[in-house]
Protein backbone atom coordinates (compact mmCIF):
# COMPACT_ATOMS: atom_id res chain seq x y z
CA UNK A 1 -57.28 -23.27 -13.31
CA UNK A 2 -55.53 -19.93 -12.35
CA UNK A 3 -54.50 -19.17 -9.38
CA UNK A 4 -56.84 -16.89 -6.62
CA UNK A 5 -55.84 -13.66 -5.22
CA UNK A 6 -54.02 -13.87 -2.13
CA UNK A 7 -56.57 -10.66 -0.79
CA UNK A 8 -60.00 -12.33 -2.03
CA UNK A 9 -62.43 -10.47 -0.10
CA UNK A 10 -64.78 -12.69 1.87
CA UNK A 11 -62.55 -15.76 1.08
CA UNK A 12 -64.39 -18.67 2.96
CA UNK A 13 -64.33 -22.31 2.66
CA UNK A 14 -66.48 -23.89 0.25
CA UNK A 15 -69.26 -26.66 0.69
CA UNK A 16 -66.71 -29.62 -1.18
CA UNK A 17 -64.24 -28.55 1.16
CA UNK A 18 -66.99 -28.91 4.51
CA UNK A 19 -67.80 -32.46 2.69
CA UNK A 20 -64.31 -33.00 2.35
CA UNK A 21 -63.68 -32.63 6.12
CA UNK A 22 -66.23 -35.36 6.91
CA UNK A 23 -64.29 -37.91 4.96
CA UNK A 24 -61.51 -37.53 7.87
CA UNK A 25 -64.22 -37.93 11.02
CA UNK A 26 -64.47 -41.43 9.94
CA UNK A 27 -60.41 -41.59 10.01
CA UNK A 28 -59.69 -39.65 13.28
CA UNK A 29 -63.22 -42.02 15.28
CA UNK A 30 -61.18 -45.09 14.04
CA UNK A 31 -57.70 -43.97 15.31
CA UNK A 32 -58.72 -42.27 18.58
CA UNK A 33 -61.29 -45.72 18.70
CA UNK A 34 -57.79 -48.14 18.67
CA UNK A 35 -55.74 -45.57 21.13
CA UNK A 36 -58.52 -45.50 23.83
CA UNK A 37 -58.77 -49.27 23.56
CA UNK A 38 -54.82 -49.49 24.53
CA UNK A 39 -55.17 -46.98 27.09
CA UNK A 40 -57.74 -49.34 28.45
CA UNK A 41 -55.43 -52.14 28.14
CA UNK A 42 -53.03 -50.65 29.60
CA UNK A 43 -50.70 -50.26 26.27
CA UNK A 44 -50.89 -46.73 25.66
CA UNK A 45 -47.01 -46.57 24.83
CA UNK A 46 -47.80 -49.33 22.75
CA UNK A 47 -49.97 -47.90 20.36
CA UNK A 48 -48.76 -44.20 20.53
CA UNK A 49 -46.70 -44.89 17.57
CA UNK A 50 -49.10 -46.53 15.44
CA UNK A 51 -51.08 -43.96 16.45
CA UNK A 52 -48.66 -40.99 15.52
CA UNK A 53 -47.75 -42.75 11.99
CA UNK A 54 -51.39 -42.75 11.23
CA UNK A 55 -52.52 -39.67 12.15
CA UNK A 56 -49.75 -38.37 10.21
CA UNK A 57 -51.07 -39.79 6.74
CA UNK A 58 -54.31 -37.96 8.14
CA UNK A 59 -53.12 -35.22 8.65
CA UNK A 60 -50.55 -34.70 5.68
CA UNK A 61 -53.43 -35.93 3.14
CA UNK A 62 -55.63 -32.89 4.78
CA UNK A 63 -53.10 -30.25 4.84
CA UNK A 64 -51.96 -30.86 1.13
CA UNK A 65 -55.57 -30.84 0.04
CA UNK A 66 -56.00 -27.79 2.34
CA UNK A 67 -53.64 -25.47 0.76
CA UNK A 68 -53.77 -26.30 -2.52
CA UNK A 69 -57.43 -25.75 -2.68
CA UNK A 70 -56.39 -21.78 -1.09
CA UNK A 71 -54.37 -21.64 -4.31
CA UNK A 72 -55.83 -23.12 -6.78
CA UNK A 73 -60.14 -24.13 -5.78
CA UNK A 74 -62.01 -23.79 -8.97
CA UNK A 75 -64.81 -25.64 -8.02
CA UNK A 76 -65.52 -26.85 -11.43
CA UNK A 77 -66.07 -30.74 -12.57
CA UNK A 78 -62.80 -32.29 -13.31
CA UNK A 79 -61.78 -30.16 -9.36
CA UNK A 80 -64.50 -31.70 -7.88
CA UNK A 81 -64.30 -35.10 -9.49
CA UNK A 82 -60.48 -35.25 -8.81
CA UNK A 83 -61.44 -34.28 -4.90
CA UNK A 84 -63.70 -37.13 -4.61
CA UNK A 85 -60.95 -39.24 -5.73
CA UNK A 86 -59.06 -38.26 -2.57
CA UNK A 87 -61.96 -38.69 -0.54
CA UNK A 88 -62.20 -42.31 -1.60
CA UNK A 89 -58.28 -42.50 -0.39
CA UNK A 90 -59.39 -41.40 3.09
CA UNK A 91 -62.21 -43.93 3.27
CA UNK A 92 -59.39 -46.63 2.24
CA UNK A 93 -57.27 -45.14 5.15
CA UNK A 94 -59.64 -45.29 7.56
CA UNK A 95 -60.72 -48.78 6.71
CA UNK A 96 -56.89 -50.36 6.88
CA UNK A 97 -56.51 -48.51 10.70
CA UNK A 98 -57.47 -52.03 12.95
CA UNK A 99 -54.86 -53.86 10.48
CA UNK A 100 -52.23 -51.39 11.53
CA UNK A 101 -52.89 -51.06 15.00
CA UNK A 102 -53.47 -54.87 15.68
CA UNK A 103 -51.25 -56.78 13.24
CA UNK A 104 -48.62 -53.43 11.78
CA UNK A 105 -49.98 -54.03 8.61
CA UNK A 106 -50.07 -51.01 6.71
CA UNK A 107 -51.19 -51.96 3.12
CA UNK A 108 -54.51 -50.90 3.29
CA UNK A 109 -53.35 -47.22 4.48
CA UNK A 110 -50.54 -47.11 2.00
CA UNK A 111 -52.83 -47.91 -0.46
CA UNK A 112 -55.51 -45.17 0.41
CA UNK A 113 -52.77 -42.60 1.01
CA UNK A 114 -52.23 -43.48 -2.86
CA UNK A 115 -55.04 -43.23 -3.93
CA UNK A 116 -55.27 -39.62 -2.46
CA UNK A 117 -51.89 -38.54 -3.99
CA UNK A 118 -53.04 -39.79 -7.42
CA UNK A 119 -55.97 -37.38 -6.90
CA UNK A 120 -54.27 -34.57 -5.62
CA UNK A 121 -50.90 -35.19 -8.78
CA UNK A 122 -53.42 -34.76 -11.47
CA UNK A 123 -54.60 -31.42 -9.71
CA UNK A 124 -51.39 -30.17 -9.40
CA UNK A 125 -50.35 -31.39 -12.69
CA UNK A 126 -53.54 -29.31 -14.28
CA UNK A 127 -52.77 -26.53 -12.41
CA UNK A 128 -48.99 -26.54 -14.17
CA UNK A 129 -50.53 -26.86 -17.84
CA UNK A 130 -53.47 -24.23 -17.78
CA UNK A 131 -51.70 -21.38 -14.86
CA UNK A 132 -48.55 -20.38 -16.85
CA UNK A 133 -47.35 -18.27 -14.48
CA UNK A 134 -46.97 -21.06 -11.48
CA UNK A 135 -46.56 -23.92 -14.15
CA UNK A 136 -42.85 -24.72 -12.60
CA UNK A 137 -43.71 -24.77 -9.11
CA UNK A 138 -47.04 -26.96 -9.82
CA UNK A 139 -44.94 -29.37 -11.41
CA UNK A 140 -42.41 -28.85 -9.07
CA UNK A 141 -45.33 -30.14 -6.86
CA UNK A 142 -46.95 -33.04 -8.86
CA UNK A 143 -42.72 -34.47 -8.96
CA UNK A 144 -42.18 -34.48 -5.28
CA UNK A 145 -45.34 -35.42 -4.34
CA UNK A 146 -45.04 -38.83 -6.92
CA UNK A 147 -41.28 -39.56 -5.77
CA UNK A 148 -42.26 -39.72 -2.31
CA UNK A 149 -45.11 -41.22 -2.69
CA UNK A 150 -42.75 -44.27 -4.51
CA UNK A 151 -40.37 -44.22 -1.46
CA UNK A 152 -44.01 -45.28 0.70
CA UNK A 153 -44.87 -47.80 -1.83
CA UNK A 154 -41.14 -48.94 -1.56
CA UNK A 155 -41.16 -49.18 2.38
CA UNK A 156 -44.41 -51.34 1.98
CA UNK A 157 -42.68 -53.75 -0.22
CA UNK A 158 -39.81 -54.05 1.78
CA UNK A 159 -41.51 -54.31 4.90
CA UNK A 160 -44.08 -57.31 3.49
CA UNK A 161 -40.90 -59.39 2.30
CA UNK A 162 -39.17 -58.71 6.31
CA UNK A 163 -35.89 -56.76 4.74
CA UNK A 164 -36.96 -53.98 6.77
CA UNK A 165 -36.97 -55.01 9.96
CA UNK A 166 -36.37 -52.64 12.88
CA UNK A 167 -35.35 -50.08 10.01
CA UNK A 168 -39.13 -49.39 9.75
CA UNK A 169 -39.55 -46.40 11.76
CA UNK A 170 -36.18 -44.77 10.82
CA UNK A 171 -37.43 -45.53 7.10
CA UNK A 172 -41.05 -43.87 8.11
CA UNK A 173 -38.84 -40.82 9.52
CA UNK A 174 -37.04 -40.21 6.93
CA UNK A 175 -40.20 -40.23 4.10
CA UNK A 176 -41.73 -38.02 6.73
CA UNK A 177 -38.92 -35.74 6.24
CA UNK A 178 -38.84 -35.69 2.36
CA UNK A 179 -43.06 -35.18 2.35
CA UNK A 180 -42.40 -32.20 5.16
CA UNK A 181 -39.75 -30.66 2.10
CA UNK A 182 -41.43 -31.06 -0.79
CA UNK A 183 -43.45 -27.61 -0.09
CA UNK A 184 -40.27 -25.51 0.67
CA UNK A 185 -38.53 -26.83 -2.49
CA UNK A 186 -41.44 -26.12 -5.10
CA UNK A 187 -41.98 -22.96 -3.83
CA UNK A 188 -38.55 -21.58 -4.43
CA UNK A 189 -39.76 -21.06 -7.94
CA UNK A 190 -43.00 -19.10 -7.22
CA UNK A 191 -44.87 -19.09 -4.06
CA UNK A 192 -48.28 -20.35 -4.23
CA UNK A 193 -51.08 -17.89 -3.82
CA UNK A 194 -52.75 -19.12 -0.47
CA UNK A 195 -55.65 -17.31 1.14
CA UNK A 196 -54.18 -16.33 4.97
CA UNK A 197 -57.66 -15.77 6.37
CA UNK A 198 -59.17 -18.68 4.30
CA UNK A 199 -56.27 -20.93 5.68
CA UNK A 200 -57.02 -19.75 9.56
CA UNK A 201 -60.59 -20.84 8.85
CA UNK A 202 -59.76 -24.02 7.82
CA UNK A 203 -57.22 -25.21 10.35
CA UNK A 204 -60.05 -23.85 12.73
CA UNK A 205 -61.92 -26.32 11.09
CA UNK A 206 -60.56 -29.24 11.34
CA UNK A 207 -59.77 -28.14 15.28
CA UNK A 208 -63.39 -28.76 15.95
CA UNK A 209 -63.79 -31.35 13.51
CA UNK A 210 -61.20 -32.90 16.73
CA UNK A 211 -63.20 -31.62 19.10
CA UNK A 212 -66.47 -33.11 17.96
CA UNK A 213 -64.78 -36.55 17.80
CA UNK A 214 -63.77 -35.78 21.80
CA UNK A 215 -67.37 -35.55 22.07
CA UNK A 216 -68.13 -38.78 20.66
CA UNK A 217 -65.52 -40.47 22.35
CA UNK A 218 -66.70 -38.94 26.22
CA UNK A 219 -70.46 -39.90 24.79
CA UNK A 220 -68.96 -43.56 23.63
CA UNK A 221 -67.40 -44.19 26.96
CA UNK A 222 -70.39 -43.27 29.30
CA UNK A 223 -72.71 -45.56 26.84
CA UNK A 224 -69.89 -48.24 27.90
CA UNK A 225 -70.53 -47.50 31.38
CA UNK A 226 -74.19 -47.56 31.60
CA UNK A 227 -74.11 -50.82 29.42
CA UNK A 228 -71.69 -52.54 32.30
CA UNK A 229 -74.51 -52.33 34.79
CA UNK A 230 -72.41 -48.89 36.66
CA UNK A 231 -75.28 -46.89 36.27
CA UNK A 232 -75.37 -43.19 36.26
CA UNK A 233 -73.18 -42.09 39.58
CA UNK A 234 -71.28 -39.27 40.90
CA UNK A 235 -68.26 -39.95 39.49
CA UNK A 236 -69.56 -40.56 35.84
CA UNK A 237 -71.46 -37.59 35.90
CA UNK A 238 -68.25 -35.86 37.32
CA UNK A 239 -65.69 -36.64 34.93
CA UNK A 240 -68.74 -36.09 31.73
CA UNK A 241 -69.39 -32.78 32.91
CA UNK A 242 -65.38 -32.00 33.46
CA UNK A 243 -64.84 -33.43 30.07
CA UNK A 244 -67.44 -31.20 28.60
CA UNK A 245 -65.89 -27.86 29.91
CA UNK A 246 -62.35 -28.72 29.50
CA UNK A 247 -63.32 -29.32 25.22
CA UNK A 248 -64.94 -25.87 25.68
CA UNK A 249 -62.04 -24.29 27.10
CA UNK A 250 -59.78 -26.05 24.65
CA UNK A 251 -61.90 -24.61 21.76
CA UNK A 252 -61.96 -21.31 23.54
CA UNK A 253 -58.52 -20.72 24.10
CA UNK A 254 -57.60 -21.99 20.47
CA UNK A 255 -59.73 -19.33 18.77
CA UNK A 256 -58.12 -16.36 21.66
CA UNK A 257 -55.45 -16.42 18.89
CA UNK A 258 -55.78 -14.17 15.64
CA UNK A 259 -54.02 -16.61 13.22
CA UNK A 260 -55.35 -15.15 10.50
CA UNK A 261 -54.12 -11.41 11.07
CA UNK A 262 -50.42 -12.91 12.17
CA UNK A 263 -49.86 -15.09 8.80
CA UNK A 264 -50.93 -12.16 6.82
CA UNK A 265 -48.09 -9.76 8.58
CA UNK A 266 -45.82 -13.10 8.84
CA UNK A 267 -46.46 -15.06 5.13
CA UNK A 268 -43.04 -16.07 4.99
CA UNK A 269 -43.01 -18.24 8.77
CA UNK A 270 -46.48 -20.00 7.82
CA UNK A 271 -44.63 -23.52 7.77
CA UNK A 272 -43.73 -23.17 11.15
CA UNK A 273 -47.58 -22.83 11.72
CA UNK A 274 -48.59 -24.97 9.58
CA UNK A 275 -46.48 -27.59 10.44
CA UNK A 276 -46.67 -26.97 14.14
CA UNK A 277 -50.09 -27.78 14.11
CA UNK A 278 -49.29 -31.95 13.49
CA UNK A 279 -48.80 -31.43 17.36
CA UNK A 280 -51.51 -30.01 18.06
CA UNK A 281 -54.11 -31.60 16.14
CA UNK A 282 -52.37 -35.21 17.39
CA UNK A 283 -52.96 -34.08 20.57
CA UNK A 284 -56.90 -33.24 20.39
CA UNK A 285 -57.17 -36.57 19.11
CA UNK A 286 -55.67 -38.28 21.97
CA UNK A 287 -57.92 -36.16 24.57
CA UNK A 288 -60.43 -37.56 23.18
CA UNK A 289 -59.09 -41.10 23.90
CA UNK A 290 -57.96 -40.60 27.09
CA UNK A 291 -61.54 -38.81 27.77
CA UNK A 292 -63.39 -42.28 26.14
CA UNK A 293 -61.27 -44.40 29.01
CA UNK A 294 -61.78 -41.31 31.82
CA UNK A 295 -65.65 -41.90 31.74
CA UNK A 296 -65.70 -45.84 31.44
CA UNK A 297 -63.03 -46.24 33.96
CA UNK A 298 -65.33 -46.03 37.40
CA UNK A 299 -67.76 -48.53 35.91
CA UNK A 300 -65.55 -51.06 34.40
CA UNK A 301 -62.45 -53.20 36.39
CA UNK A 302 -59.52 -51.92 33.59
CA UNK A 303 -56.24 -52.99 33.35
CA UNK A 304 -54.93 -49.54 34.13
CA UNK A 305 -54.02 -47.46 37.21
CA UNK A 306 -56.22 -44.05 38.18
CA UNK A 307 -52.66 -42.53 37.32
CA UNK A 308 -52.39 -43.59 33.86
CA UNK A 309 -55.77 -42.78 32.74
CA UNK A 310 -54.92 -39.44 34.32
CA UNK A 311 -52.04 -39.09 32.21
CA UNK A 312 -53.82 -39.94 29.12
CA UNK A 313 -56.14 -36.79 29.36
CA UNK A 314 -53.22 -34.37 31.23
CA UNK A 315 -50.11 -35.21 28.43
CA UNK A 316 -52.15 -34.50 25.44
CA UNK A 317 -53.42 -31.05 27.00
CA UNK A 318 -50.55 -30.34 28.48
CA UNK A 319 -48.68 -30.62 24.75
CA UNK A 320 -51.67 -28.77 23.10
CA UNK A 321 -50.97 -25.81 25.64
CA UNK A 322 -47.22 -25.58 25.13
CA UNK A 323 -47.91 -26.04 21.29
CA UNK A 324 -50.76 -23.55 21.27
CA UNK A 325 -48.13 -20.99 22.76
CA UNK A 326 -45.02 -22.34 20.03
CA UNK A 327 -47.06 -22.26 16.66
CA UNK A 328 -48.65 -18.94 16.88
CA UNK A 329 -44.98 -16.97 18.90
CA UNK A 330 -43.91 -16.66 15.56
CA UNK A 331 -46.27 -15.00 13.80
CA UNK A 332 -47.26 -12.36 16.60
CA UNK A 333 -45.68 -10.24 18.35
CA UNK A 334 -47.40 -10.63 21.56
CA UNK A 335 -49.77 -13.48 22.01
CA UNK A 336 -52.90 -12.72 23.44
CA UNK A 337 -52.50 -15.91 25.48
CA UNK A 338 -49.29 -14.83 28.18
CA UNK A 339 -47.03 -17.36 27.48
CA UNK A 340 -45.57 -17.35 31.64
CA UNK A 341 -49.83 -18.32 31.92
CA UNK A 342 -50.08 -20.94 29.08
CA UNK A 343 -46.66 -23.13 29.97
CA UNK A 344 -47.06 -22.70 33.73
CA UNK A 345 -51.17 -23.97 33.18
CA UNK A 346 -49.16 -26.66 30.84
CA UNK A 347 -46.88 -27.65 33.96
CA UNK A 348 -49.32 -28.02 36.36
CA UNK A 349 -51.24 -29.80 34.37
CA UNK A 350 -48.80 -32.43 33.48
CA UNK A 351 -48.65 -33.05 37.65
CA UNK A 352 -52.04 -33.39 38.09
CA UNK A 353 -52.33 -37.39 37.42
CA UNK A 354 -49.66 -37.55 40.75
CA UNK A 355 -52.42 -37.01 42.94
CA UNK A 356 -54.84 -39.81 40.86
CA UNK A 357 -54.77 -42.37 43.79
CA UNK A 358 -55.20 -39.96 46.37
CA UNK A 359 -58.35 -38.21 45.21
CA UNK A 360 -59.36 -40.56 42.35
CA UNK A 361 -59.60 -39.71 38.96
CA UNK A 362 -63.04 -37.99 38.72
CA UNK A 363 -61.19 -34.96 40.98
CA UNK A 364 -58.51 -34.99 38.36
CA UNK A 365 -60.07 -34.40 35.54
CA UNK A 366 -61.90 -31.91 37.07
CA UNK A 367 -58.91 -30.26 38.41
CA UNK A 368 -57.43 -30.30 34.84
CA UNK A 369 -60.67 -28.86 33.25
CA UNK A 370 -60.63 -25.93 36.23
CA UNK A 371 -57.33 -25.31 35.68
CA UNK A 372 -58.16 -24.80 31.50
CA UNK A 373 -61.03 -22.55 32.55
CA UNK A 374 -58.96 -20.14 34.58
CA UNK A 375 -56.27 -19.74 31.85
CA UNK A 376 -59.29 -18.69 29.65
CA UNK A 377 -60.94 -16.32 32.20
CA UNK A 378 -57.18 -15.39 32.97
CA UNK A 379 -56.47 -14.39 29.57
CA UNK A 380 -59.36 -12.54 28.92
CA UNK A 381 -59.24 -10.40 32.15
CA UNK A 382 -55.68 -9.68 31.02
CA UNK A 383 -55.76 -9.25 27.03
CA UNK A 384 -55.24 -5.67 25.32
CA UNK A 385 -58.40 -3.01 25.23
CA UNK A 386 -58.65 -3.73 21.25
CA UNK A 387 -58.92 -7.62 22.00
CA UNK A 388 -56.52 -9.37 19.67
CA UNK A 389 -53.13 -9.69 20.27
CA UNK A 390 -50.12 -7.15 18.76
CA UNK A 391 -49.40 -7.90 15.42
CA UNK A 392 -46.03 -6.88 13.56
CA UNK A 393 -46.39 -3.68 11.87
């Protein structure tokens, strides 16, 4: 296990890593599943936190696997056995999500989330004994990751005896923080040898792997409205069909960006874009919730205003819009996206669900998907001859 050239011609991602991906549809469908359910109930607030402290373990698992495997992906048995390790931690994950939703009982997710660090230890921990040349900043790696993952293990057994208390977020924060610096502090040694274009691709990935469970959430809330006797009306078809082309325009306007270009001319400000994209990956998940709850909403008698369904599609695009604009500003010069376009699309947006009682929420979501759609034809009316944005020389 040496590491792979940073330049690798036709670097793309492998079949494991495609099967690796579908471990995590299972987790995102079970969180967005539990958020659209407290939209519906009226406790969005509620379970936004749940929601965020989950999807971080999601996410966090997927991005450590990510880049590592842009380092290090030998694709032999003992890599492949070790990455099916991690995929049984995700399938643990997802399984413990209605316990931590319903009853804040986290022990099944701690537990999966160690099962995937013991996987992803004994890779780094391989990669420190046979790659000489990174061995300190691989075991730099395998150290942080294992006294962190302690501190979790720690919070669970404080929280099941009750000594934590209402120190349970602050003590989430604060592991959050140490997991989010264990990168930067093993690569002051040696920097690992990550793939830029191969990383793009994969964060591209997993955007549509988001996407696809938007989908399935729009196609699980209109089965829930045929199945309450609604039928097939104007409304339900509206709000479908204005789901449908505000995902496309989401995907669309993601990919306007040339990510991979920027963090090749900008290696050294990849963790803001990396990191940056916990925001924006949250917040494809939650479209898809607030989507689910959109298309039941004419044919079912919820516990929630027009307005707050409305909100629970226009907040989560209106932060992946404003976080589209903030991950990629630092690694271009000018984004093809205009940024005056992107935050003032973002802003409008975000007023949209005001007008929810006065022209229902089929109009809304239409409106919000219209409004997506013009940014897109926007942008491309208005982008540079050459079609990508200007990069830093």
């Amino acid at each position: 296990m040496t590491a792979r050239p940073v330049d690798e011609p036709h670097r793309v991602s492998t079949p494991l890593e495609l099967l690796f991906d579908l471990t995590f549809v299972v987790a995102v469908a079970s969180i967005t599943a539990r958020l659209a359910s407290g939209i519906a109930a009226g406790e969005a607030l509620a379970e936004l936190t749940p929601f965020l402290q989950v999807f971080f373990a999601i996410w966090w698992a997927w991005m450590n696997f990510t880049w590592f495997a842009s380092s290090y992906d030998t694709d032999d048995v003992p890599y492949r056995i070790l990455t099916m390790v991690q995929m049984a931690g995700v399938l643990v994950l997802a399984a413990g999500v209605p316990a931590a939703f319903g009853n804040s009982d986290y022990r099944a997710i701690t537990v999966g989330y160690l099962i995937m660090r013991v996987g992803l230890v004994a890779q780094w921990t391989r990669a420190g004994r046979e790659d000489p040349a990174s061995r300190r900043t691989a075991f730099r790696y395998a150290l942080g990751i294992s006294i962190v993952q302690v501190g979790w293990l720690a919070r669970l057994g404080l929280a099941e005896a009750g000594v934590l208390g209402s120190a349970s977020l602050p003590a989430f924060l604060a592991l959050v923080a140490c997991e989010l610096a264990v990168p930067r502090w093993a690569e002051r040694t040696r920097p690992t040898s990550w793939h830029p274009h191969h990383i793009a691709e994969r964060y591209g990935l997993f955007v549509i792997i988001l996407l696809g469970e938007s989908v399935l959430a729009t196609s699980t809330g209109v089965q829930a409205a045929s199945s309450a006797g609604a039928g097939v009306s104007r409304s339900l078809v509206t709000i479908a069909l204005g789901g449908l082309v505000l995902l496309f325009a989401l995907w669309w306007l993601y990919f306007l960006e040339p990510a991979g270009e920027g963090l090749v001319r900008r290696r050294h400000r990849s963790y803001l874009w990396g990191y940056g994209h916990y925001g924006i990956f949250a917040a494809l998940a939650a479209v898809g919730a607030g989507l689910e709850v959109a298309v039941e909403q004419p044919g079912h008698s919820l516990d929630v205003s027009v307005r707050s369904v409305g909100y629970a599609v226009a907040v989560p695009v209106s932060v992946f819009l404003v976080l589209l604009w903030a991950v990629h500003a630092p690694i271009v010069t000018r984004p093809v996206i205009p940024p005056v376009l992107i935050l003032g699309t973002a802003a409008l947006i975000a007023l949209a669900p005001l007008t929810g009682e006065l022209v229902g929420l089929p109009t809304v979501v239409a409106g919000i998907a219209g409004l997506c759609s013009a940014l897109v034809g926007t942008t491309i009316l208005s982008r540079p001859a050459d079609g990508v944005a200007e990069l830093d020389g």
